[in-house]
N, C-alpha and C. Protein backbone atom coordinates (compact mmCIF):
# COMPACT_ATOMS: atom_id res chain seq x y z
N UNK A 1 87.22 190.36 35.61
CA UNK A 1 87.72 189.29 36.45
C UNK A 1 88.95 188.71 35.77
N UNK A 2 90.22 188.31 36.92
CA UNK A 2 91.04 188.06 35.61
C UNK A 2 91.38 186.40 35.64
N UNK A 3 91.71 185.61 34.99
CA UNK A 3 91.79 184.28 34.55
C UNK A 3 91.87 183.48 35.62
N UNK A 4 92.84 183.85 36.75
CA UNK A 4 92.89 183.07 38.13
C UNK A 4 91.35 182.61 38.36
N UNK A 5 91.02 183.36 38.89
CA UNK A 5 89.32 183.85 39.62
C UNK A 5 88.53 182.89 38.53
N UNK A 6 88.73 183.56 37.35
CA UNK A 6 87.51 182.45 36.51
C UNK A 6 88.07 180.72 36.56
N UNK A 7 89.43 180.69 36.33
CA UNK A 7 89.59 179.16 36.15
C UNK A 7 89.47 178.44 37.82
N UNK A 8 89.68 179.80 39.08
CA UNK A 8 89.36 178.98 40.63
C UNK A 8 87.76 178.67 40.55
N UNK A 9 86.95 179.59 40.01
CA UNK A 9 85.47 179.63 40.09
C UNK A 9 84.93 178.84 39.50
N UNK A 10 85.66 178.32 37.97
CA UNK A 10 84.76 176.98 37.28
C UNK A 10 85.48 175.97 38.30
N UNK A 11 86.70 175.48 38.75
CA UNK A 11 86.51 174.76 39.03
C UNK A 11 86.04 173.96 40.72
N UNK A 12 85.43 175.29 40.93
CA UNK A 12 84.84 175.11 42.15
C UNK A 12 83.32 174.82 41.79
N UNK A 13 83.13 175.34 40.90
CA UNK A 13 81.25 175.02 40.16
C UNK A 13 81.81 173.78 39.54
N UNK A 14 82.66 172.77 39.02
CA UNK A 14 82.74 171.80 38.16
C UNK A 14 82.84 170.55 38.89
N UNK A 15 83.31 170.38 40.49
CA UNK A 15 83.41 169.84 41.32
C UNK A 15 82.54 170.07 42.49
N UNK A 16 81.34 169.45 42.83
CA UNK A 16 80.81 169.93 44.14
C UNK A 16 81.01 169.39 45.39
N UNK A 17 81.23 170.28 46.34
CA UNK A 17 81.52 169.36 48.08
C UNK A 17 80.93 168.07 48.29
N UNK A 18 82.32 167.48 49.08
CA UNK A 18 81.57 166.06 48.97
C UNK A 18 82.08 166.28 50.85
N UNK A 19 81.35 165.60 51.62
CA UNK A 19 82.17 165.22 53.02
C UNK A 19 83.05 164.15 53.27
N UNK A 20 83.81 164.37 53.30
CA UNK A 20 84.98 163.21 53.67
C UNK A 20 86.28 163.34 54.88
N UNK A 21 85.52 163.87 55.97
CA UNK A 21 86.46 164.38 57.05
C UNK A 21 85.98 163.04 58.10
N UNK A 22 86.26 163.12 58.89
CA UNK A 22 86.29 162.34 59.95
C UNK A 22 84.81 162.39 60.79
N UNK A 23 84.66 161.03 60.90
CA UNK A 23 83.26 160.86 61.96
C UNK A 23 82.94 161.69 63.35
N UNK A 24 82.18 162.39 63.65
CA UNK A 24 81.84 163.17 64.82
C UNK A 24 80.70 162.82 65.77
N UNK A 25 81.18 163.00 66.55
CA UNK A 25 79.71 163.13 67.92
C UNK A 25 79.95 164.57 68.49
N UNK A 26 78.46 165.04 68.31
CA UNK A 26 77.96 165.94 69.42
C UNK A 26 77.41 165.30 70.23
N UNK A 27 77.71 165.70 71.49
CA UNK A 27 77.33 165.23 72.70
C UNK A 27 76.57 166.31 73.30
N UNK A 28 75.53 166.87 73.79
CA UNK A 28 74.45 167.63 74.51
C UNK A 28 73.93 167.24 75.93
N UNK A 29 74.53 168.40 76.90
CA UNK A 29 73.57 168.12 78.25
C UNK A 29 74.41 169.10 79.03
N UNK A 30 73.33 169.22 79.87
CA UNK A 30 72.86 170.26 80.64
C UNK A 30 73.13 171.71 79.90
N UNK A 31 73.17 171.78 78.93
CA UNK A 31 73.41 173.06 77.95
C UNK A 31 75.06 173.18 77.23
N UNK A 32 75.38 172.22 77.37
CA UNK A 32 76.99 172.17 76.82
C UNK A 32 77.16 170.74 75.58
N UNK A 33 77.70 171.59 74.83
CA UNK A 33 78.44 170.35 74.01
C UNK A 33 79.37 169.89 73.70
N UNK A 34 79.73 168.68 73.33
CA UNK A 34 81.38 168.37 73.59
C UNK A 34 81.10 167.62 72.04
N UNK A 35 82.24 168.44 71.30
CA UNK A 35 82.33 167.17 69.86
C UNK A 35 83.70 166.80 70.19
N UNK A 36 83.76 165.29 70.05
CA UNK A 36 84.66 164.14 69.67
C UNK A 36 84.70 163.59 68.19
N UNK A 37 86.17 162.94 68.26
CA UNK A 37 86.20 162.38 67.10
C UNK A 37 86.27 161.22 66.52
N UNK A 38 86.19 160.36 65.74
CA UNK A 38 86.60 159.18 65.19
C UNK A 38 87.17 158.83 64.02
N UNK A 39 88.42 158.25 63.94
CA UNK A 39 89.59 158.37 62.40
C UNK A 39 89.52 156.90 62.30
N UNK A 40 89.81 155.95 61.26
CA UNK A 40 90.58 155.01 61.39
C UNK A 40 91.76 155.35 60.98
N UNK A 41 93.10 155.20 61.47
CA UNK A 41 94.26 154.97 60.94
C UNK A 41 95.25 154.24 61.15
N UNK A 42 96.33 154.14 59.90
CA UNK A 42 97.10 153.35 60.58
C UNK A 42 97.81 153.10 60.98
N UNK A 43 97.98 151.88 61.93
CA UNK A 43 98.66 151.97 63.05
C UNK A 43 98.39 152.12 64.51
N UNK A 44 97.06 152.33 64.09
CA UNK A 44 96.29 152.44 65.53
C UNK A 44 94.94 151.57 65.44
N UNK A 45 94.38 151.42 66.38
CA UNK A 45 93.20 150.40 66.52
C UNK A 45 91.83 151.16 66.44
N UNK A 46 90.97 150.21 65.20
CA UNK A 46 90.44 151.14 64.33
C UNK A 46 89.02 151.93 65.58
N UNK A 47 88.25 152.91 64.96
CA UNK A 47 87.85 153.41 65.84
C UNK A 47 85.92 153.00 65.32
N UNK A 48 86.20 152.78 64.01
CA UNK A 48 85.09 152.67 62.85
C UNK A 48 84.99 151.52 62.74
N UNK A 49 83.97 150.54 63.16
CA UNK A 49 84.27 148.83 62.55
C UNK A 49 82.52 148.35 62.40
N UNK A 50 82.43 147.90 61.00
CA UNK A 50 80.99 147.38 60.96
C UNK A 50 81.26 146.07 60.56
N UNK A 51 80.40 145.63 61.23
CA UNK A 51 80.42 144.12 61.64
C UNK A 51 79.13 143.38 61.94
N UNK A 52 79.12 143.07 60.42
CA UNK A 52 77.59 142.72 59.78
C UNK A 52 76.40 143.84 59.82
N UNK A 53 75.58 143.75 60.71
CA UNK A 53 74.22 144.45 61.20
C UNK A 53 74.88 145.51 62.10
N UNK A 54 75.86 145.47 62.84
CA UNK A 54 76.29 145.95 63.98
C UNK A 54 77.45 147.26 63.13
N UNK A 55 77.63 148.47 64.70
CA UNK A 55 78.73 149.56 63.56
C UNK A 55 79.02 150.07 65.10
N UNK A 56 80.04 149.39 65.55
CA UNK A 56 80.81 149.98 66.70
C UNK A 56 81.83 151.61 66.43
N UNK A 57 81.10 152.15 67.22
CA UNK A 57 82.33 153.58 66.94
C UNK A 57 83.04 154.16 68.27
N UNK A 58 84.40 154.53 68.41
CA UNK A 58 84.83 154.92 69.34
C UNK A 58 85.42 156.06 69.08
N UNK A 59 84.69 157.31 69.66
CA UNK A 59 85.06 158.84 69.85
C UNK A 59 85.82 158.96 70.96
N UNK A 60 87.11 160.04 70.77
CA UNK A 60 87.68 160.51 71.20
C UNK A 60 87.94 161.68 71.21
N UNK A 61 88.72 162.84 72.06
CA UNK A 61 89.18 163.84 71.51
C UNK A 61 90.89 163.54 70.95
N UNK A 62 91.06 163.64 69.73
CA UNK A 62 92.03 163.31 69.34
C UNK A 62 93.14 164.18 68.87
N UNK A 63 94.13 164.21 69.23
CA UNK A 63 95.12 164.90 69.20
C UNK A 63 96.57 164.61 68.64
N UNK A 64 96.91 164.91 67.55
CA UNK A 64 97.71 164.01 66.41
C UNK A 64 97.43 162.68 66.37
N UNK A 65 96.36 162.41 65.74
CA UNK A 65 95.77 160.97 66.06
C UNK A 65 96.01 160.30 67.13
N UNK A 66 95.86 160.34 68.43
CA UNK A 66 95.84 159.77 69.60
C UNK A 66 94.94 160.12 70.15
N UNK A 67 93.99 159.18 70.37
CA UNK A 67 93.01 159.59 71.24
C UNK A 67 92.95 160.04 72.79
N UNK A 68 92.64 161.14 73.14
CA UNK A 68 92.19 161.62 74.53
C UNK A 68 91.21 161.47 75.26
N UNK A 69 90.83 161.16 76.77
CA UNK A 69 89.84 161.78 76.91
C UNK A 69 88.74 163.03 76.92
N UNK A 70 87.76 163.20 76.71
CA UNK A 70 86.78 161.91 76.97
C UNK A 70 86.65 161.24 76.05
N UNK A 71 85.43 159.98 76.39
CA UNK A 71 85.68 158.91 75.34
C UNK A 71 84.50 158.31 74.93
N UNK A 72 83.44 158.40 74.05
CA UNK A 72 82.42 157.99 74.16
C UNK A 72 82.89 156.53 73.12
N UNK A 73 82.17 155.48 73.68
CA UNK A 73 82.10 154.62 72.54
C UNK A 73 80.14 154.27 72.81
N UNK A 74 79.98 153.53 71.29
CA UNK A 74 78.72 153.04 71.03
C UNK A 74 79.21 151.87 70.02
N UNK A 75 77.91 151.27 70.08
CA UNK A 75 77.28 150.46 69.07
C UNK A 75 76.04 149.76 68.71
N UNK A 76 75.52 150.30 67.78
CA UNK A 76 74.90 150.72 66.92
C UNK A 76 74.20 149.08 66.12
N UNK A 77 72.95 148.61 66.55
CA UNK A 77 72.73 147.55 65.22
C UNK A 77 71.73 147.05 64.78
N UNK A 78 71.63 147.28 63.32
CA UNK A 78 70.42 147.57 62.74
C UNK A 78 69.37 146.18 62.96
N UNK A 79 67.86 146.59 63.17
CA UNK A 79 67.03 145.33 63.43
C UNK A 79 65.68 145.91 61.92
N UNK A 80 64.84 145.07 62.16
CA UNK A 80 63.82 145.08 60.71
C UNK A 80 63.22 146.43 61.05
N UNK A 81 63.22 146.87 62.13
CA UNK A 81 62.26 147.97 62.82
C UNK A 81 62.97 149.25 62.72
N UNK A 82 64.29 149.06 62.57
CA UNK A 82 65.09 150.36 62.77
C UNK A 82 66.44 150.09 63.56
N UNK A 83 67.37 150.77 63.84
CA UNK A 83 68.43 150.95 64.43
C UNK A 83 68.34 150.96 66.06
N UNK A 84 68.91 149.73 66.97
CA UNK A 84 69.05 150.13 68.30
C UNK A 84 70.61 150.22 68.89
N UNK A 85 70.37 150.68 69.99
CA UNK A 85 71.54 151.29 70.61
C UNK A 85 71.95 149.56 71.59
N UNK A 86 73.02 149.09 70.96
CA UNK A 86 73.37 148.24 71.90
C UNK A 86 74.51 148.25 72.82
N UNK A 87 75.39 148.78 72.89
CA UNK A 87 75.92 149.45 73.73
C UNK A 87 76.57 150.54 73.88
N UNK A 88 76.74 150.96 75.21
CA UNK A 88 76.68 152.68 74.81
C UNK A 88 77.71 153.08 76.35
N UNK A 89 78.81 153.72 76.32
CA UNK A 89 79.49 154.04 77.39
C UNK A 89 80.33 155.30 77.01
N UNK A 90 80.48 155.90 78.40
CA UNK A 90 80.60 157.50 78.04
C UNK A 90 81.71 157.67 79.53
N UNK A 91 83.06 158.13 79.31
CA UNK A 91 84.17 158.60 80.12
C UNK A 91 85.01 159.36 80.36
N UNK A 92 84.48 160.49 81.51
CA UNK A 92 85.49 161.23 81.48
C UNK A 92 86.54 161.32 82.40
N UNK A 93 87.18 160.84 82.74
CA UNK A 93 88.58 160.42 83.92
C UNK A 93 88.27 161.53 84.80
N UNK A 94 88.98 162.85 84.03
CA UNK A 94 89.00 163.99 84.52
C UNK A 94 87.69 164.35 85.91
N UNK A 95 86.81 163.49 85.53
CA UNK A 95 85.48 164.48 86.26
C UNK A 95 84.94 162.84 86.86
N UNK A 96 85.31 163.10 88.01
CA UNK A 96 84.96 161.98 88.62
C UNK A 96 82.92 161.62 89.01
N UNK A 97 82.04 163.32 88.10
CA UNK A 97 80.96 163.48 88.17
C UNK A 97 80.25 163.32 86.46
N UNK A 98 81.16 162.25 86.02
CA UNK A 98 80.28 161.88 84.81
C UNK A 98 79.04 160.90 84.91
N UNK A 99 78.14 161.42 83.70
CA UNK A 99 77.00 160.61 83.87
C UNK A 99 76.84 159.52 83.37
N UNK A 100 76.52 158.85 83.84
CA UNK A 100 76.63 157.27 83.40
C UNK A 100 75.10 157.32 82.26
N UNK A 101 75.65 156.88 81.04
CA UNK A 101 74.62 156.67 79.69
C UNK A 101 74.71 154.73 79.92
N UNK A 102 73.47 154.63 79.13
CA UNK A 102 73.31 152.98 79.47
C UNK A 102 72.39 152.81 78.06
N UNK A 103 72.62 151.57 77.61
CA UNK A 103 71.97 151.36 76.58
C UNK A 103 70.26 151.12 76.85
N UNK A 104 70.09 150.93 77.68
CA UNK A 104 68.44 150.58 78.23
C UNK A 104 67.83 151.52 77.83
N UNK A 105 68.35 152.99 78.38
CA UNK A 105 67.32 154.48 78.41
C UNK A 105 67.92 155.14 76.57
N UNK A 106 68.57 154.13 75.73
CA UNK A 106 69.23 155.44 75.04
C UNK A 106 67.63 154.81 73.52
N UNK A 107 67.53 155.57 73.04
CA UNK A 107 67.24 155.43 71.96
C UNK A 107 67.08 156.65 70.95
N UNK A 108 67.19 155.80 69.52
CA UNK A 108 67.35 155.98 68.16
C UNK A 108 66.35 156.70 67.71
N UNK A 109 66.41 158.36 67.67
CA UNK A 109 65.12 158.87 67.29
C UNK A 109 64.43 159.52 66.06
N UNK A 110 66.58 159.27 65.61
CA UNK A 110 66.73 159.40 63.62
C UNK A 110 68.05 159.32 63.47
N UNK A 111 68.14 158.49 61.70
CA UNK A 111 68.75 157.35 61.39
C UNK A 111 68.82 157.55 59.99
N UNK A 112 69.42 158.01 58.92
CA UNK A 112 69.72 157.99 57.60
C UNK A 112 70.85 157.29 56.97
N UNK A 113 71.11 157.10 55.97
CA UNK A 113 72.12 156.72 55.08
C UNK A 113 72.21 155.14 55.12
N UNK A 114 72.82 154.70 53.73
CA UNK A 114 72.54 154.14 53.19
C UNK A 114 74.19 153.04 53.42
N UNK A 115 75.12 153.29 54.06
CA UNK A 115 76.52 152.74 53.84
C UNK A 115 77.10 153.57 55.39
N UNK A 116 78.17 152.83 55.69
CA UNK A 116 78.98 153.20 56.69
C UNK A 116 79.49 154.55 56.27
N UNK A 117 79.66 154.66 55.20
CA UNK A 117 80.90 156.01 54.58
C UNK A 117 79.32 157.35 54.89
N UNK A 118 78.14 157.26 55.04
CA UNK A 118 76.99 158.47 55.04
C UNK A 118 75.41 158.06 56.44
N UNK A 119 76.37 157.46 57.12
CA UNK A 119 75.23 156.96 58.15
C UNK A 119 75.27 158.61 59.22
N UNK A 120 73.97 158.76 59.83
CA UNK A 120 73.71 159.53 60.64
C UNK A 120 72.81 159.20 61.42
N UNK A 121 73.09 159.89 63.04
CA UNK A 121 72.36 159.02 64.23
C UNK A 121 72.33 160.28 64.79
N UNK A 122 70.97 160.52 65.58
CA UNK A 122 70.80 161.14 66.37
C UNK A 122 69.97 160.16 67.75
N UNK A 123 70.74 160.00 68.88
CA UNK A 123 70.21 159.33 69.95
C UNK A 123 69.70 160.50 70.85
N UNK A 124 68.71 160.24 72.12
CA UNK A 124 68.44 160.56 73.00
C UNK A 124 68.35 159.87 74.08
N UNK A 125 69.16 159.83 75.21
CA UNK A 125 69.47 158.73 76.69
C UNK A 125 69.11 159.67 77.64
N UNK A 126 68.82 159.00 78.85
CA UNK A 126 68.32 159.59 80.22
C UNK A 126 69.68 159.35 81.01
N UNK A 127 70.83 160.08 81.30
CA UNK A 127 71.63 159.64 82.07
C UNK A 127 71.80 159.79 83.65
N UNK A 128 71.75 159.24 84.28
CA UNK A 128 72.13 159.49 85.75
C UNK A 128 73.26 160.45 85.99
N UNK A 129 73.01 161.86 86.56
CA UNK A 129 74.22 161.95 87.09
C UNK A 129 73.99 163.03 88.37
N UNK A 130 75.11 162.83 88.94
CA UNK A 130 75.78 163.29 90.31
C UNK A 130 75.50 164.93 90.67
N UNK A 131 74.76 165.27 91.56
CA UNK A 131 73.79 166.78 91.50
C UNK A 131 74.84 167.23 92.66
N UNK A 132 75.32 166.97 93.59
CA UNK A 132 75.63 167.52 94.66
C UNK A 132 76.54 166.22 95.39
N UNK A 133 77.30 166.28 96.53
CA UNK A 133 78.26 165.14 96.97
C UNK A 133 77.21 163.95 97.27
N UNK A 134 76.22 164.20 97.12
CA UNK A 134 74.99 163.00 97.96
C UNK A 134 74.25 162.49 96.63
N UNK A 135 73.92 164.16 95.95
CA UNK A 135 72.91 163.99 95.05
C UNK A 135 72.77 163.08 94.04
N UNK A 136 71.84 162.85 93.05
CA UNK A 136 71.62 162.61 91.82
C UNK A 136 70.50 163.03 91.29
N UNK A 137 70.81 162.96 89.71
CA UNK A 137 69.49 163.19 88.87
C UNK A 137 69.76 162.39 87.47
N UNK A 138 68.52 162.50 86.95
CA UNK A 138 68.37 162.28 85.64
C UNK A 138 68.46 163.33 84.73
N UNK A 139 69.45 163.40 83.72
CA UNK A 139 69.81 164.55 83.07
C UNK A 139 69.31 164.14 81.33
N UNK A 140 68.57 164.97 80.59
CA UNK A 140 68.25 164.30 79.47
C UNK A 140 69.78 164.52 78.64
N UNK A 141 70.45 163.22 77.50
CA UNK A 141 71.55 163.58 76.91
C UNK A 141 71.38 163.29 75.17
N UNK A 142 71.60 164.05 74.34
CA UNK A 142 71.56 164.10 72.76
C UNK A 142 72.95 163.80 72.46
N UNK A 143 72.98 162.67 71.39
CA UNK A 143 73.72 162.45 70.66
C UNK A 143 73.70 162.39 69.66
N UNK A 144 74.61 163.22 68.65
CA UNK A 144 74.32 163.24 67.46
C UNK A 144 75.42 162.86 66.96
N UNK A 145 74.88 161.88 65.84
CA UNK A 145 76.74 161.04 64.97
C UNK A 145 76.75 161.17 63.69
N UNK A 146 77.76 161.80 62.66
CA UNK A 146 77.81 161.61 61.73
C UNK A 146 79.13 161.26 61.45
N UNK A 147 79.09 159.98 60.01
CA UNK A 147 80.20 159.25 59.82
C UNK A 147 81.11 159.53 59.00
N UNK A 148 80.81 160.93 58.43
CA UNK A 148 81.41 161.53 57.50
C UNK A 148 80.97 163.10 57.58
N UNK A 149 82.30 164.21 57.85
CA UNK A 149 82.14 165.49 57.87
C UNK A 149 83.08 166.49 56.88
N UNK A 150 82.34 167.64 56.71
CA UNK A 150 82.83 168.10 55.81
C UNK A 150 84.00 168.57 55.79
């Protein structure tokens, strides 16, 4: 092996992965997933804000830091019992057949970390949505958030 390789290899064993990319949502339903993103930066209005008990996040699809649609925002705030979903809204312009998520049906069904910089959420909501020009249904929807990716 010649010196490159050993000095890339220790110092890939001397340093181990840490995540420090940008906050994500998977979004899940009807068999499709959509990941969005969340940055703070600056110059723009932050997307990440905890505020006390409470941890508002606003996903986007973002595109040289500008956010696109769609657009999920939440927030998130912790009680003695565990983490509830206090508000929760989900938009896609484009599709005038999005399902409306509501904080009533969504809940918190796992919840780790210890700090804003390693929190993880996985929600599950019942959303209403639009089956046919008349129709509707209840569609089950998974959300999964992490506040830090690799």
């Amino acid at each position: 092996m010649n010196l490159l390789k050993i000095l890339a290899l220790s110092l890939v064993l001397a340093h181990p992965a840490h995540a420090d990319g940008p906050a994500l949502a998977f979004i899940t339903m009807q068999g499709r997933t959509l990941t969005l993103t969340a940055q703070n930066a600056p110059f723009a209005p932050p997307m990440i804000v905890q505020d006390g008990a409470a941890v508002h996040l606003a996903f986007a699809d973002l595109h040289l830091r500008f956010p696109l649609p769609p657009f999920l925002d939440v927030t998130l705030t912790e009680h003695v019992d565990g983490w509830r979903v206090t508000s929760l809204h989900f938009s896609r312009p484009e599709d005038l057949a999005t399902p409306i998520l509501t904080p009533e049906t969504a809940q918190v069904i796992e919840a780790s970390g210890n700090d804003i910089n390693d929190l993880h959420f996985v929600i599950e909501v019942d959303a209403l949505a639009q089956t046919a020009p008349t129709g509707t249904a209840i569609i089950p929807v998974r959300i999964e958030i992490t506040l830090t990716s690799p």
